[in-house]
N, C-alpha and C. Protein backbone atom coordinates (compact mmCIF):
# COMPACT_ATOMS: atom_id res chain seq x y z
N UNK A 1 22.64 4.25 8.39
CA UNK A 1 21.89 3.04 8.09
C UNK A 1 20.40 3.26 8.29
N UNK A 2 19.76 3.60 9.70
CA UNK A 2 18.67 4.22 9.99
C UNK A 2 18.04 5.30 8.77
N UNK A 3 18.82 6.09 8.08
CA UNK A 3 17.96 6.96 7.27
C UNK A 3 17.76 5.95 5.75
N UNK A 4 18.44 5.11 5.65
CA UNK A 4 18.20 4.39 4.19
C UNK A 4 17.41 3.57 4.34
N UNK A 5 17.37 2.86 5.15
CA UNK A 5 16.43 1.82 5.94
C UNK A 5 15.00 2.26 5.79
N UNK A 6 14.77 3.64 6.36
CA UNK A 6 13.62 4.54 6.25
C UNK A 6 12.97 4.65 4.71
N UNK A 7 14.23 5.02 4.31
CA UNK A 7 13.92 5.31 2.93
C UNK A 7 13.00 3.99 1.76
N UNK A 8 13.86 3.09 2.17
CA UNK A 8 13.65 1.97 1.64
C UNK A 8 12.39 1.29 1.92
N UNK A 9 12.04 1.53 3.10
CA UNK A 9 10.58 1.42 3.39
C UNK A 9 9.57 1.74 2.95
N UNK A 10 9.70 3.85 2.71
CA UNK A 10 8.70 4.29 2.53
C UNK A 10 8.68 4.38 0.70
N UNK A 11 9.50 3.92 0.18
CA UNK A 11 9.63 3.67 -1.23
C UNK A 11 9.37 2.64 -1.36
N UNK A 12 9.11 1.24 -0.60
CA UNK A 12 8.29 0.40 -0.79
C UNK A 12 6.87 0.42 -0.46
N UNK A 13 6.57 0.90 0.78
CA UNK A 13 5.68 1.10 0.90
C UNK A 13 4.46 1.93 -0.24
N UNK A 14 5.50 3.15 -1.01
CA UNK A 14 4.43 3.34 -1.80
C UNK A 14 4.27 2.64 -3.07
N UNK A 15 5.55 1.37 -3.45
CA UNK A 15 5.10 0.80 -4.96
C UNK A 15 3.82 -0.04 -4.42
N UNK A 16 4.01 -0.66 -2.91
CA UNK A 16 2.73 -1.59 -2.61
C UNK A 16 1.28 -0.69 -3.00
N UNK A 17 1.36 0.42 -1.93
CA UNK A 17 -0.12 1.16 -2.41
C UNK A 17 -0.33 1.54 -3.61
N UNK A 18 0.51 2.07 -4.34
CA UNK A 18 0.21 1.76 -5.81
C UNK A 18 -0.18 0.44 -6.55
N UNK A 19 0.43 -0.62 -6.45
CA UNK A 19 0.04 -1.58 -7.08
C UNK A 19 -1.53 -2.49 -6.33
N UNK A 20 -1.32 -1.99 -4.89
CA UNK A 20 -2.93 -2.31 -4.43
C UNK A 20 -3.99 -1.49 -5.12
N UNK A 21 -3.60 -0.25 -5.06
CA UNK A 21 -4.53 0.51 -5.68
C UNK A 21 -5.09 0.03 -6.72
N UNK A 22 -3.94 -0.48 -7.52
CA UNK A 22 -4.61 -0.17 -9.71
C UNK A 22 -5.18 -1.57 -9.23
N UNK A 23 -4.57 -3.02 -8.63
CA UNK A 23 -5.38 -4.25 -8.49
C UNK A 23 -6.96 -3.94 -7.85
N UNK A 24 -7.10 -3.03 -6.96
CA UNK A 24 -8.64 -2.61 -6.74
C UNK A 24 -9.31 -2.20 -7.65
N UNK A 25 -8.97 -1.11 -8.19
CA UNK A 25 -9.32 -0.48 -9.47
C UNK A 25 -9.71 -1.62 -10.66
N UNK A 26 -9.15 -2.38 -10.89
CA UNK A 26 -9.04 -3.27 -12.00
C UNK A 26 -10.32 -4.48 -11.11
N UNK A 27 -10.24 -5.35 -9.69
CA UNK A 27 -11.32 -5.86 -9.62
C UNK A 27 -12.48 -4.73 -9.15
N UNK A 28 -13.01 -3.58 -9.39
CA UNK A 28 -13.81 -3.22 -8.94
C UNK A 28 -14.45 -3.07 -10.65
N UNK A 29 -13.75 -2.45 -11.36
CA UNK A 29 -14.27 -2.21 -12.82
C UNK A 29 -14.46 -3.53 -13.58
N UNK A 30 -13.92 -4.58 -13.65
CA UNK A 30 -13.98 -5.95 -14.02
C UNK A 30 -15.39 -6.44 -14.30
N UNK A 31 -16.48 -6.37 -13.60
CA UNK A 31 -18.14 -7.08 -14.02
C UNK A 31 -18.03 -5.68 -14.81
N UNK A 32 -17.99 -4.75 -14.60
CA UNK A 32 -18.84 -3.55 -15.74
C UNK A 32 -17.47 -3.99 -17.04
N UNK A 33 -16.28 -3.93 -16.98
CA UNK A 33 -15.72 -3.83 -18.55
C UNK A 33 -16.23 -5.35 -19.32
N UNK A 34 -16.44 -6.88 -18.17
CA UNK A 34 -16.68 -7.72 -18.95
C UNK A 34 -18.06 -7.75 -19.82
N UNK A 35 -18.75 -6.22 -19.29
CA UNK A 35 -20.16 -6.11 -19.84
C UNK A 35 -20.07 -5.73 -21.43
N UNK A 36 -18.79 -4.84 -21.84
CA UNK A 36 -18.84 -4.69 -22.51
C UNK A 36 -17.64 -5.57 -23.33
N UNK A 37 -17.40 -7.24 -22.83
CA UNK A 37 -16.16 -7.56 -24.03
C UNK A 37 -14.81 -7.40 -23.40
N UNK A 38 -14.93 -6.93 -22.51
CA UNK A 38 -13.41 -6.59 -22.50
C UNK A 38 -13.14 -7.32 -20.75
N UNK A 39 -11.77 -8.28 -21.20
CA UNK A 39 -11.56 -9.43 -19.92
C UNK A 39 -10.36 -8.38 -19.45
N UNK A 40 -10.40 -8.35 -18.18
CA UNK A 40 -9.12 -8.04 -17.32
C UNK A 40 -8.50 -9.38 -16.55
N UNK A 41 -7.44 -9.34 -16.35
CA UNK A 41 -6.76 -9.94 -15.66
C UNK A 41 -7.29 -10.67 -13.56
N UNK A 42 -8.10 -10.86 -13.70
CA UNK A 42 -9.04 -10.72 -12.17
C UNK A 42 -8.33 -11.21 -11.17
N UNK A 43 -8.00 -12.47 -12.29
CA UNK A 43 -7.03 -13.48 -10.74
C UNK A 43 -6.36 -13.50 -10.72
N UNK A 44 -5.11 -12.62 -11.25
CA UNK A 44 -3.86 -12.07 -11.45
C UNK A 44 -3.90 -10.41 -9.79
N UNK A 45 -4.89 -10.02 -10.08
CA UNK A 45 -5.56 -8.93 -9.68
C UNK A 45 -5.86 -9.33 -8.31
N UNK A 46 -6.47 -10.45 -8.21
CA UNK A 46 -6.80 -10.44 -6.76
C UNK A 46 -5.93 -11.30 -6.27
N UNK A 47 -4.92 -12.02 -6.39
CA UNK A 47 -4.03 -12.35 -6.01
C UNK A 47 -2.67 -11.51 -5.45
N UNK A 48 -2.73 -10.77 -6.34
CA UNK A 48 -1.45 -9.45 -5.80
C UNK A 48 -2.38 -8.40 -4.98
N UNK A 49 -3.11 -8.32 -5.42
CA UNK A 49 -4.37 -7.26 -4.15
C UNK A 49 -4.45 -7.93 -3.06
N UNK A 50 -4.28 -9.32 -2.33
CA UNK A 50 -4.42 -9.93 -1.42
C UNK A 50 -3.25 -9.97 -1.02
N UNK A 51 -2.25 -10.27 -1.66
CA UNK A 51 -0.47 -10.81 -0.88
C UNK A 51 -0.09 -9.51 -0.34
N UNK A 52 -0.31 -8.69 -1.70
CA UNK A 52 0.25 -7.25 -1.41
C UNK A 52 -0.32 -6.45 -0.55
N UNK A 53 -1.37 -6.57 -0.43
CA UNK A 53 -2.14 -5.93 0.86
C UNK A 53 -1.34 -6.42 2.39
N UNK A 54 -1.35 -7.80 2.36
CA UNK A 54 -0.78 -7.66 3.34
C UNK A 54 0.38 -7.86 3.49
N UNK A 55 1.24 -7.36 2.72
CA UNK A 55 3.17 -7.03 2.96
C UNK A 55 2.81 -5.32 3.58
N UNK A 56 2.01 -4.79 2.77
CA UNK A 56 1.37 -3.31 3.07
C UNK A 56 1.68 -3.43 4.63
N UNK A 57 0.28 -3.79 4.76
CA UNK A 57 -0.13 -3.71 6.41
C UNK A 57 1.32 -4.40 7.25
N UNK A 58 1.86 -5.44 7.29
CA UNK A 58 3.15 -5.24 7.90
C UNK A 58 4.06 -4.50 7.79
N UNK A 59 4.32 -4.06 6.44
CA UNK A 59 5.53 -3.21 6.17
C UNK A 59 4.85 -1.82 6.96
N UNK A 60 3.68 -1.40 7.32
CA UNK A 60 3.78 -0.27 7.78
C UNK A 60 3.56 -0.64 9.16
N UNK A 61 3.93 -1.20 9.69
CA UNK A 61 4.33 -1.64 11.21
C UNK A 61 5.37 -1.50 11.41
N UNK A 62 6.76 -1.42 10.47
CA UNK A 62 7.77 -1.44 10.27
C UNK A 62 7.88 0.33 10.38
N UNK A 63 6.93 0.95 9.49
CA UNK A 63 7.29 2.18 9.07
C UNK A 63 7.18 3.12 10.34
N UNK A 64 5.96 2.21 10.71
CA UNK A 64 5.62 3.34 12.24
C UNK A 64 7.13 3.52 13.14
N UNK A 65 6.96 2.27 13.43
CA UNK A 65 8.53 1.94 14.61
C UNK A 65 9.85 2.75 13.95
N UNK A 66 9.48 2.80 12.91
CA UNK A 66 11.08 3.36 12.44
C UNK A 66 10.52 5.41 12.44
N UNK A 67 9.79 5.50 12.25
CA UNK A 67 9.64 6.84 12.13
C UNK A 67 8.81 7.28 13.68
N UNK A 68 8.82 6.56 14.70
CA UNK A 68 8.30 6.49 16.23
C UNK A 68 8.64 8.23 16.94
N UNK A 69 9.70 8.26 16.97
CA UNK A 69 10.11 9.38 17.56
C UNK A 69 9.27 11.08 16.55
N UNK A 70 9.66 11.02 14.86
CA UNK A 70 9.06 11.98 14.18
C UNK A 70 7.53 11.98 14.87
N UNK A 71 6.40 10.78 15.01
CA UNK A 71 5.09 10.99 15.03
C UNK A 71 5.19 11.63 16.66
N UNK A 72 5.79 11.53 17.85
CA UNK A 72 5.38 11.80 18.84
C UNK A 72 5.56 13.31 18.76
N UNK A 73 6.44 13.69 18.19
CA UNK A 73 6.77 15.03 18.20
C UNK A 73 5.53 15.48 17.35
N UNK A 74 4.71 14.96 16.47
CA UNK A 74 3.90 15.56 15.69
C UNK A 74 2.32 15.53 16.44
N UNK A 75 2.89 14.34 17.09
CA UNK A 75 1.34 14.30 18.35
C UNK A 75 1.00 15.74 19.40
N UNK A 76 2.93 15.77 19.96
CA UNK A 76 3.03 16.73 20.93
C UNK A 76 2.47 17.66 20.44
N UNK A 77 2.74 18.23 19.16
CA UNK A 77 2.36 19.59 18.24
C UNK A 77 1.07 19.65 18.22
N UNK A 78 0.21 18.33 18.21
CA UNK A 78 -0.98 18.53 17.87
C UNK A 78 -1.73 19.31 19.21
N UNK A 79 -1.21 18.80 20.41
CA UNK A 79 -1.78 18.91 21.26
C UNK A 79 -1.52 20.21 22.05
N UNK A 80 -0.81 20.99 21.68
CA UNK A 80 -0.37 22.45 22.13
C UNK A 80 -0.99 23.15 21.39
């Protein structure tokens, strides 16, 4: 259960950063494409860039705790 659980996380976790990503991407380019004519979607954009941001930031509160034991061992490593 523990390894699907994991899984399921970090496969959510990355459709969120993906879809935060392109919604940044899309309001950051938005004043320069409306310069030239061309409307994007903004408040479509900053609406899922805002919700989804923060399912992000909880869901990886989730991710830490579940993968807790892998990072200490990777801390220990660091530190030897």
């Amino acid at each position: 259960m523990s390894y699907k659980l994991r899984m399921w996380v970090s496969l959510t976790l990355f459709a969120l950063w993906l879809i935060t990503g392109i919604t940044g991407i899309i309001l950051l380019i938005a004043p320069l494409a409306a310069q030239f004519g061309l409307t994007l979607p903004v408040s479509l954009a900053d609406t899922l860039h805002t919700y989804l941001g923060f399912a992000f930031f909880g869901l990886s509160f989730v991710h830490i705790a579940l993968n807790w034991s892998a990072m200490k061992a990777y801390f220990r490593k660091l530190r030897s």
